[in-house]
N, C-alpha and C. Protein backbone atom coordinates (compact mmCIF):
# COMPACT_ATOMS: atom_id res chain seq x y z
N UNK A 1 96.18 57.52 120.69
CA UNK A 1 97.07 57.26 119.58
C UNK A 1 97.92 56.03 119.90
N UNK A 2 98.23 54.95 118.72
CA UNK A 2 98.96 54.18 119.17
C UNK A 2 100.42 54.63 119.14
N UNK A 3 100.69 53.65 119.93
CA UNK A 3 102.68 53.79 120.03
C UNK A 3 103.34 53.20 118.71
N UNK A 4 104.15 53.50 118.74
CA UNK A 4 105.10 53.50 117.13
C UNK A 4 105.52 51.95 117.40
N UNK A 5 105.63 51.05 119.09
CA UNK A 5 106.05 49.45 118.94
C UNK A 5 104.72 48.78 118.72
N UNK A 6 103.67 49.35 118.58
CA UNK A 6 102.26 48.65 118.59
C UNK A 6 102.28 48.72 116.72
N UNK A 7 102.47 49.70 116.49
CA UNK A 7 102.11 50.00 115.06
C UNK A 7 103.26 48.98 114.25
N UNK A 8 104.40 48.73 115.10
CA UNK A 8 105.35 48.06 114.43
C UNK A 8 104.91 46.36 114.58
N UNK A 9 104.05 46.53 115.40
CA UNK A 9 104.00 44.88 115.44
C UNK A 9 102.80 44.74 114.57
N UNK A 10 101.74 45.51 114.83
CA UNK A 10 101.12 44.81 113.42
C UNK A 10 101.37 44.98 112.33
N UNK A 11 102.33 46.05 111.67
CA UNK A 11 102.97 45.76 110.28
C UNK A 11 103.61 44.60 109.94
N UNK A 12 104.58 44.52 111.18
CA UNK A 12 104.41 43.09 110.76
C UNK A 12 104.12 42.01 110.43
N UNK A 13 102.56 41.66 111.51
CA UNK A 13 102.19 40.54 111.40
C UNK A 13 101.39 40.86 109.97
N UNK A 14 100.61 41.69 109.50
CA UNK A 14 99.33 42.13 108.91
C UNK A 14 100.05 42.75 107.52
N UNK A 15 100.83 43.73 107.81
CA UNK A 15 101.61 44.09 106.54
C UNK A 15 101.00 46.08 106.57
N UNK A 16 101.90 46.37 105.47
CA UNK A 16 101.40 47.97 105.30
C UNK A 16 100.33 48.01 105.16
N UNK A 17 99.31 48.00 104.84
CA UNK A 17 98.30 48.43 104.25
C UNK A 17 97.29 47.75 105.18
N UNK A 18 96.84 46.70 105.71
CA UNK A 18 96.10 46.63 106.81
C UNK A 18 96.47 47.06 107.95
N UNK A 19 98.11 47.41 108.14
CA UNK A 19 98.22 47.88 109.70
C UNK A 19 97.48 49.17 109.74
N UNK A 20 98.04 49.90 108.44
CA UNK A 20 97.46 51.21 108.50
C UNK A 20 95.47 51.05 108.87
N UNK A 21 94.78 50.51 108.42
CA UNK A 21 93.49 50.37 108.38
C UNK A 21 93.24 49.76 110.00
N UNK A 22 94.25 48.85 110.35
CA UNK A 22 93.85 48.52 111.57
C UNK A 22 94.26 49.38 112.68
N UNK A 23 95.12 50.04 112.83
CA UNK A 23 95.39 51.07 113.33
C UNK A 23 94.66 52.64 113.53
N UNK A 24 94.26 53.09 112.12
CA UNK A 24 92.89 53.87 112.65
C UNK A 24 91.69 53.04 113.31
N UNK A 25 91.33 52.06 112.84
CA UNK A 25 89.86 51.36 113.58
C UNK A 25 90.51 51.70 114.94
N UNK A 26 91.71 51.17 115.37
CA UNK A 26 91.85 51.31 117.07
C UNK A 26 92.01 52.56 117.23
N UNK A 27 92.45 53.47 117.00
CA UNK A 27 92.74 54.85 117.08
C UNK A 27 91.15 55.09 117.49
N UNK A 28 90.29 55.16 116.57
CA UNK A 28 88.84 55.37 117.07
C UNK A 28 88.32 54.93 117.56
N UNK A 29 88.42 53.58 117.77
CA UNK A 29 87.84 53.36 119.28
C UNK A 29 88.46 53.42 120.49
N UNK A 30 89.87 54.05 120.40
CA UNK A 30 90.64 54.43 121.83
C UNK A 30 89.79 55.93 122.17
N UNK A 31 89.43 56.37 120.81
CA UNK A 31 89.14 58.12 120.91
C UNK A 31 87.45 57.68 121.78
N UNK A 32 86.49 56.82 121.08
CA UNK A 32 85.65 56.83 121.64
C UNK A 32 85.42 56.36 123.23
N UNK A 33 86.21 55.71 123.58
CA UNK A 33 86.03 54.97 124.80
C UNK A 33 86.70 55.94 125.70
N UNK A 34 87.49 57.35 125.43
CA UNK A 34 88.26 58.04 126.38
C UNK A 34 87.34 58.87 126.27
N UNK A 35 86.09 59.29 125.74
CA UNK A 35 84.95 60.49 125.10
C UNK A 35 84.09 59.54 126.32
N UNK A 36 84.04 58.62 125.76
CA UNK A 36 82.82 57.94 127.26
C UNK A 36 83.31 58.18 128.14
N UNK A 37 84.46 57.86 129.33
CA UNK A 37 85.36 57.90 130.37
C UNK A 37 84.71 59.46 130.24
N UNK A 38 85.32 59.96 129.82
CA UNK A 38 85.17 61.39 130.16
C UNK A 38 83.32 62.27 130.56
N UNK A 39 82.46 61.60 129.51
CA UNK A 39 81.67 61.47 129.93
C UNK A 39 80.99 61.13 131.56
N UNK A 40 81.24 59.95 131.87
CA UNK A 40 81.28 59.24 132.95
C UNK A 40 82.23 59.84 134.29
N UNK A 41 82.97 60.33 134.18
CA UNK A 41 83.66 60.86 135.20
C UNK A 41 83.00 61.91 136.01
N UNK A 42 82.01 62.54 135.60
CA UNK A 42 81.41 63.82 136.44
C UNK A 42 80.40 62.56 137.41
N UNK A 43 80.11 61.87 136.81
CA UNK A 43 78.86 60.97 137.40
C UNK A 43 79.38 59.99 138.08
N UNK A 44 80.38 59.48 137.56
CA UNK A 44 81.74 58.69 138.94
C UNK A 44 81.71 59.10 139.95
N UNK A 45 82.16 60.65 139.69
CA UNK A 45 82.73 61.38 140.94
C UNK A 45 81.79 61.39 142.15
N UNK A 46 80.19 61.68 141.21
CA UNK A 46 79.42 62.31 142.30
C UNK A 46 78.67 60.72 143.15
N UNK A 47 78.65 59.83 142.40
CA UNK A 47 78.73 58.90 143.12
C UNK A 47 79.45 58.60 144.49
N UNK A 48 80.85 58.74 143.62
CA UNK A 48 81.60 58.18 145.18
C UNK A 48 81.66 59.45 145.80
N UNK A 49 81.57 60.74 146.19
CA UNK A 49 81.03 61.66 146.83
C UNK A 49 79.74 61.47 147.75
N UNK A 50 79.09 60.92 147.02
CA UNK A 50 77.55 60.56 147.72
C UNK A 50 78.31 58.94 148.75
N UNK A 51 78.75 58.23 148.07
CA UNK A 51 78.97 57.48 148.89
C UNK A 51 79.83 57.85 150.52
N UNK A 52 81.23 58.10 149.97
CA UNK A 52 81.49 58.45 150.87
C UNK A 52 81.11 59.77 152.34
N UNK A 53 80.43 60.37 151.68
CA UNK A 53 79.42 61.42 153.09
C UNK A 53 78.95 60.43 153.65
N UNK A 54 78.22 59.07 153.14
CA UNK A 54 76.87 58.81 153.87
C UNK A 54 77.93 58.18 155.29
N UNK A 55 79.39 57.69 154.91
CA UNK A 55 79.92 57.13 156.12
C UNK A 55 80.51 58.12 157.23
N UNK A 56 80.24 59.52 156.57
CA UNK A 56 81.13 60.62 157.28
C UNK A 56 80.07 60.69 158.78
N UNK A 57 80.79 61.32 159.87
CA UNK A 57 80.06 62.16 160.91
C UNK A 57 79.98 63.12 160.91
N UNK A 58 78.61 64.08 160.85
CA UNK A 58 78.81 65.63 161.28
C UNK A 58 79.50 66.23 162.14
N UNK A 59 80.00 67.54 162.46
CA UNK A 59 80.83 67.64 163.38
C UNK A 59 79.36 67.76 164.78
N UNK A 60 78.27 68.16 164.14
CA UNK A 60 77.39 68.26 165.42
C UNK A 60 77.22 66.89 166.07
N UNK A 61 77.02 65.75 164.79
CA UNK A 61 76.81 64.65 165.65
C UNK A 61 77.63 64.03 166.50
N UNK A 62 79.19 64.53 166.19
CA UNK A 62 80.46 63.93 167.09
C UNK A 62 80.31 64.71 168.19
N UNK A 63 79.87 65.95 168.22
CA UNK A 63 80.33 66.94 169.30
C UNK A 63 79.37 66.65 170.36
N UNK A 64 77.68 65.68 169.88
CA UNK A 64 77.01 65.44 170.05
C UNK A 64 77.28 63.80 171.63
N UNK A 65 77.75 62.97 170.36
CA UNK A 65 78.78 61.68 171.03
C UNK A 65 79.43 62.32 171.83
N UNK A 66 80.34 63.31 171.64
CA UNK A 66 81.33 63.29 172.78
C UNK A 66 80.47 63.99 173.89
N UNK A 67 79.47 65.05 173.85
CA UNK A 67 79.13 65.11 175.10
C UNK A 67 78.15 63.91 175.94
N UNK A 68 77.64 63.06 175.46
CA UNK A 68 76.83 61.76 175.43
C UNK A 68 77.86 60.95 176.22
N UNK A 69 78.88 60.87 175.77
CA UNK A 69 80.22 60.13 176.42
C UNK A 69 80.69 60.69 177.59
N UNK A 70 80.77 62.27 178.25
CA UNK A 70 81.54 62.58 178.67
C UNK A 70 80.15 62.49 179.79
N UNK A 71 78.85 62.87 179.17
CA UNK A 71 77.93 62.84 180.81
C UNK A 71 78.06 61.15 181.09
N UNK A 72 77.92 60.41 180.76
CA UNK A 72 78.13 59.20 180.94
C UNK A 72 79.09 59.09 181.83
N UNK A 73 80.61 59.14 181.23
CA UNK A 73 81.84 58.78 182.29
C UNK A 73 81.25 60.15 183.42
N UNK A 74 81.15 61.57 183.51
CA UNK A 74 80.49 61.83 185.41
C UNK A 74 79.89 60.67 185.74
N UNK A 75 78.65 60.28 184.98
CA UNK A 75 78.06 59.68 186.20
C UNK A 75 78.73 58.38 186.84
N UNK A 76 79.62 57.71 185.94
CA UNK A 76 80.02 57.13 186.64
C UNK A 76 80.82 56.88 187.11
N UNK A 77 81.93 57.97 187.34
CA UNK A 77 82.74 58.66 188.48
C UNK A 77 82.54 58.82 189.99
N UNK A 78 80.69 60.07 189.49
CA UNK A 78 80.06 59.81 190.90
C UNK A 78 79.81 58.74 191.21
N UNK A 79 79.61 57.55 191.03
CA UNK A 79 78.56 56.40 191.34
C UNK A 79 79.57 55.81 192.15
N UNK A 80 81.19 55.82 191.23
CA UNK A 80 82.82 55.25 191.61
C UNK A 80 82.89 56.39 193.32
N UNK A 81 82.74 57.50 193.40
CA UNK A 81 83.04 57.97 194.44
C UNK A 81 82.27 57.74 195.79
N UNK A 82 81.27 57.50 195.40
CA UNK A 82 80.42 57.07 196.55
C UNK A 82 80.27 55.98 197.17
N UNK A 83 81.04 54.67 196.21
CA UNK A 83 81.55 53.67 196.74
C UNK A 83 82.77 53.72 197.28
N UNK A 84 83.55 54.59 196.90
CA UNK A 84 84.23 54.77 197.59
C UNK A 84 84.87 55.12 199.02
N UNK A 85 83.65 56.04 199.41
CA UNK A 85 83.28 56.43 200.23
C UNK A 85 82.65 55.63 201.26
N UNK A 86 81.83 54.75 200.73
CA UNK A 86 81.14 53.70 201.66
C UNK A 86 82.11 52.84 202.19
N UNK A 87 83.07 52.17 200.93
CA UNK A 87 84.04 51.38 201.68
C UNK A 87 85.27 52.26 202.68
N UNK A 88 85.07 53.32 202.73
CA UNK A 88 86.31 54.33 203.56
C UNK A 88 85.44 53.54 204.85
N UNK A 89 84.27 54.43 204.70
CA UNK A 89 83.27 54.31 206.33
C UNK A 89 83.61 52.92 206.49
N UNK A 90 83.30 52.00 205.66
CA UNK A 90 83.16 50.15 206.72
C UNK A 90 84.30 49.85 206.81
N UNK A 91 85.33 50.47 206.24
CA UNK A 91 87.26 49.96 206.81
C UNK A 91 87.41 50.88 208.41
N UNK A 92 86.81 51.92 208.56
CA UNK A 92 86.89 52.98 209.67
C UNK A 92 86.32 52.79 210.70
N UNK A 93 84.60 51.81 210.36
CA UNK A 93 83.72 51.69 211.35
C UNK A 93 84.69 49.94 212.09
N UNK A 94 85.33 48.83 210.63
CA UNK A 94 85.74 47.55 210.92
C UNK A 94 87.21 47.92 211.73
N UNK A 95 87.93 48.72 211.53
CA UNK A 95 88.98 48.91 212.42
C UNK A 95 88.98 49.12 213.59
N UNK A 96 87.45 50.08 213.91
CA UNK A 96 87.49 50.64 215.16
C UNK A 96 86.86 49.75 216.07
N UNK A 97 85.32 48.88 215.40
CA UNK A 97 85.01 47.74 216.41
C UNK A 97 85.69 46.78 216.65
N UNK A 98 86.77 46.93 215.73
CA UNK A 98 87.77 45.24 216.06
C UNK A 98 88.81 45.57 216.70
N UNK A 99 89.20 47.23 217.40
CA UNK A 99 90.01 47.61 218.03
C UNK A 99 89.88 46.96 219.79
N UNK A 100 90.95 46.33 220.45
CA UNK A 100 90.45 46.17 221.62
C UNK A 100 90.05 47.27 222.94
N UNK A 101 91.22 48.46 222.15
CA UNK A 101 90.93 49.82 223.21
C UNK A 101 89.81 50.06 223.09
N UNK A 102 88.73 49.94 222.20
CA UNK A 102 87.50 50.62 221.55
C UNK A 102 86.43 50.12 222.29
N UNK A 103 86.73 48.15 222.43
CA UNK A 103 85.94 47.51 222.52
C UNK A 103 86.23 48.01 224.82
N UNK A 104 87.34 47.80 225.52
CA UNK A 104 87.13 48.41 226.61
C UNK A 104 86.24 49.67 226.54
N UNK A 105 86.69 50.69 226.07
CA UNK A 105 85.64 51.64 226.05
C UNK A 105 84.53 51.53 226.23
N UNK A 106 83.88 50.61 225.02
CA UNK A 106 82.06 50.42 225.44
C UNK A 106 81.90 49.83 226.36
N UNK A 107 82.62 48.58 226.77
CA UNK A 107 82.41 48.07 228.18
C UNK A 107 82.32 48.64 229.20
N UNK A 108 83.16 49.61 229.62
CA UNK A 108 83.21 50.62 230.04
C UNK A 108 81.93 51.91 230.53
N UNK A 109 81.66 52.10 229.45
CA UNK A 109 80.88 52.71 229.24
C UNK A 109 78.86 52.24 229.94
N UNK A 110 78.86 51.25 228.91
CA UNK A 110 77.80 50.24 229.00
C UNK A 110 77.91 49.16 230.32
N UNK A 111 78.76 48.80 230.49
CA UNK A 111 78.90 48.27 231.61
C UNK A 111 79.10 48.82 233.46
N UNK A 112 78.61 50.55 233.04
CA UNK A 112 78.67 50.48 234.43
C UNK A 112 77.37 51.13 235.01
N UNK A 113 76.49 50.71 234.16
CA UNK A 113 75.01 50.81 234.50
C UNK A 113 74.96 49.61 235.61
């Protein structure tokens, strides 16, 4: 329906008797075009419904990722610990041959064949 300042402006410009005539023509085609809309809205909807799932994640496929992610970071935790480990041994094995008490020792040792 139009508003009573719409209806007032084309009386004006147009006068009684065509506002009235121009005023139903728009009246019916406001009625028809809100009958389409309405139409169209179930089929809108399911559109952007369809659209938006296709970007969604299942919860299986996340739960999926996250365990994919989480064996990943073990392994390479272990991989982190075992280097770790290696460099313990060559700081333990480099302290002790570069020790001079250590190095008497083998002399010591080896040297009294």
């Amino acid at each position: 329906m139009l508003s009573y300042e719409v209806y007032k402006i084309l009386e004006e410009e147009l006068g009684r008797e065509k506002a009235d005539k121009v005023a139903r023509i728009l009246e019916v085609i406001l009625k028809a075009i809100e009958e389409k809309v309405k139409e169209q809205k179930p089929i809108l909807k399911a559109e952007i419904k369809e659209e938006l799932t296709k970007g969604l994640v299942t919860k299986e496929e996340f739960h999926g990722e996250l365990k994919a992610l989480r064996l990943e970071l073990e392994r390479r935790i272990d991989r982190l610990e075992v280097y770790l480990k290696v460099l313990i041994v060559l700081v333990i094995l480099g302290l002790t041959l570069l020790n001079p008490a250590f190095l008497d020792l083998i002399k010591s040792i080896f040297g009294s064949k």
